[in-house]
Protein backbone atom coordinates (compact mmCIF):
# COMPACT_ATOMS: atom_id res chain seq x y z
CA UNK A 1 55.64 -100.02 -27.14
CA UNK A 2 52.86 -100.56 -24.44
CA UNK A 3 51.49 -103.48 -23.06
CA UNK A 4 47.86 -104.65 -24.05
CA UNK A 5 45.77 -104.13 -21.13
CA UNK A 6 44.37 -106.87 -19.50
CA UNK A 7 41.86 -104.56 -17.36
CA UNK A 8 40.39 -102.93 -20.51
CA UNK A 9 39.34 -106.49 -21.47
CA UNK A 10 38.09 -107.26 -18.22
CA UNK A 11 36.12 -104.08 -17.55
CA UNK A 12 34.62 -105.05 -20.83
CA UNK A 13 33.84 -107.94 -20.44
CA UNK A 14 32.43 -107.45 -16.71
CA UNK A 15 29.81 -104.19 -18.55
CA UNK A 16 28.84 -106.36 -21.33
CA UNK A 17 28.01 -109.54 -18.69
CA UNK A 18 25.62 -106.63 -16.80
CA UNK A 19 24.09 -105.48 -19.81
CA UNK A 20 23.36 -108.98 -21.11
CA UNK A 21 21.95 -109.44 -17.32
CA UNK A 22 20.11 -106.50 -17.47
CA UNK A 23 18.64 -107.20 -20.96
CA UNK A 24 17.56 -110.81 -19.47
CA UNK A 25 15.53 -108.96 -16.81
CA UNK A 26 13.96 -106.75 -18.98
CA UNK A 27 12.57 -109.53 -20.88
CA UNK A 28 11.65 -111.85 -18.19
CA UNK A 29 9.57 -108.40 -16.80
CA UNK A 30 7.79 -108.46 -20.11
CA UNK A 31 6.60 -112.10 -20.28
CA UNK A 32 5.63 -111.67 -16.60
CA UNK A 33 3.23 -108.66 -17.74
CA UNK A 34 2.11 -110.50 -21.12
CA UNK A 35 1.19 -113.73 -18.90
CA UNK A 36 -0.37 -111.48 -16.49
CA UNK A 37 -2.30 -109.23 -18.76
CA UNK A 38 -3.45 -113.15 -20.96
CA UNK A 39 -4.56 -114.45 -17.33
CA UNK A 40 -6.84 -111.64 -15.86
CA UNK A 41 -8.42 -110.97 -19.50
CA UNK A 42 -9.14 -114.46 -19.68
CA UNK A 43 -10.27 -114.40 -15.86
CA UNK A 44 -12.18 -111.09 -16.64
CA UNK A 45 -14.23 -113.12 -19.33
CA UNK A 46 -14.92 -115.89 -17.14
CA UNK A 47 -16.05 -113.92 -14.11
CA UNK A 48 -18.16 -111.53 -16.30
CA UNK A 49 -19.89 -114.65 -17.98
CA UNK A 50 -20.24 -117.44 -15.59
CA UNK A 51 -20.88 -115.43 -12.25
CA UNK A 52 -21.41 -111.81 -13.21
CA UNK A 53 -23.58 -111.14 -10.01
CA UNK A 54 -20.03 -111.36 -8.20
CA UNK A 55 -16.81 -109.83 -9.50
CA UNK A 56 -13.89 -112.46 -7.96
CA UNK A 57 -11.46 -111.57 -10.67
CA UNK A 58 -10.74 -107.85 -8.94
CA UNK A 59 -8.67 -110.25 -6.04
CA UNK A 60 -6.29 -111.99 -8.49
CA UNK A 61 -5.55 -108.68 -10.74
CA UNK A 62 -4.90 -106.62 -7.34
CA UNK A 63 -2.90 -109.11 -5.74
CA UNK A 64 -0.92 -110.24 -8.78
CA UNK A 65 -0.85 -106.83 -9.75
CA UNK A 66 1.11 -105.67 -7.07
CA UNK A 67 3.76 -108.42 -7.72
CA UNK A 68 4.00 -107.24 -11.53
CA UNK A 69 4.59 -103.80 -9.88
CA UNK A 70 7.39 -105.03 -7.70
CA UNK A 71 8.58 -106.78 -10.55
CA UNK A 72 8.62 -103.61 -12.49
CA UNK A 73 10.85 -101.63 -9.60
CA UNK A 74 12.88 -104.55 -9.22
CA UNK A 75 14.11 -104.01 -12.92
CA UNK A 76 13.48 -100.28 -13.83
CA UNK A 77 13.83 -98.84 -10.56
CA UNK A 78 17.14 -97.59 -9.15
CA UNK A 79 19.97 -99.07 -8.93
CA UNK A 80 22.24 -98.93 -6.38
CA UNK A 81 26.12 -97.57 -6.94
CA UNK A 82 28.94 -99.63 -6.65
CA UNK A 83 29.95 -97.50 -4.07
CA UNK A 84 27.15 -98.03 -2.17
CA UNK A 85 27.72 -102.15 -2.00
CA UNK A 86 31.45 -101.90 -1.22
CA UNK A 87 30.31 -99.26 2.25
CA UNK A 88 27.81 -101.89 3.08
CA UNK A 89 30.27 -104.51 2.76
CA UNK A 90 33.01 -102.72 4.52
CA UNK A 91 30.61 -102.41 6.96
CA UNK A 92 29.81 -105.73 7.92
CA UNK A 93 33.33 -106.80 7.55
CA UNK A 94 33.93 -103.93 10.31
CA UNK A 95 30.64 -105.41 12.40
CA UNK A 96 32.82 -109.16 12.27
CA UNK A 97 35.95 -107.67 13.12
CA UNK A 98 34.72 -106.04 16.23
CA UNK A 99 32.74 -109.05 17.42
CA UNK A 100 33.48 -110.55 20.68
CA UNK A 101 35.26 -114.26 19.81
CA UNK A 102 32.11 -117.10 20.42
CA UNK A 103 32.80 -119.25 22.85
């Protein structure tokens, strides 16, 4: 008879805490766009009625824009491996190891 694995459980457990993060993200990406899309109509409506002779709204959808679209990379873009994150910290523990002793 085997032993129940406790590392099963935990792997488990670790995925479904990363999915539910990755979920969260999602959905926090989405209410950035919807309160970003709500803003600049809004802002688009003002402008084009109360000073049409100058379009100021272009400035707040360009610069906000671009933080949407960091947003968006942030949360659909790649993802580094696992892999990757345990060479960068191996790395830096090597870079501490090798430092002279501060004085």
């Amino acid at each position: 008879m085997s032993e129940p694995s406790h590392t099963n459980t935990t792997t488990d457990d670790l995925i479904l805490r990363e999915a539910e993060r990755r979920v969260f993200e999602r959905l926090e990406f989405y209410k950035h766009l919807a309160a970003y899309l709500g803003v600049n109509i809004g802002l688009l409506l003002i402008n084009h009625f109360l000073t049409p002779e100058k379009l100021w709204f272009f400035w707040v959808l360009g610069g906000w824009g671009l933080g949407v679209l960091l947003h968006a990379f942030k949360v659909f873009g790649p993802r580094p491996s696992g892999n990757w994150k345990k060479r960068l910290i191996e790395e830096e523990v090597h870079k501490i190891q090798n430092e002279p002793p501060k004085s």
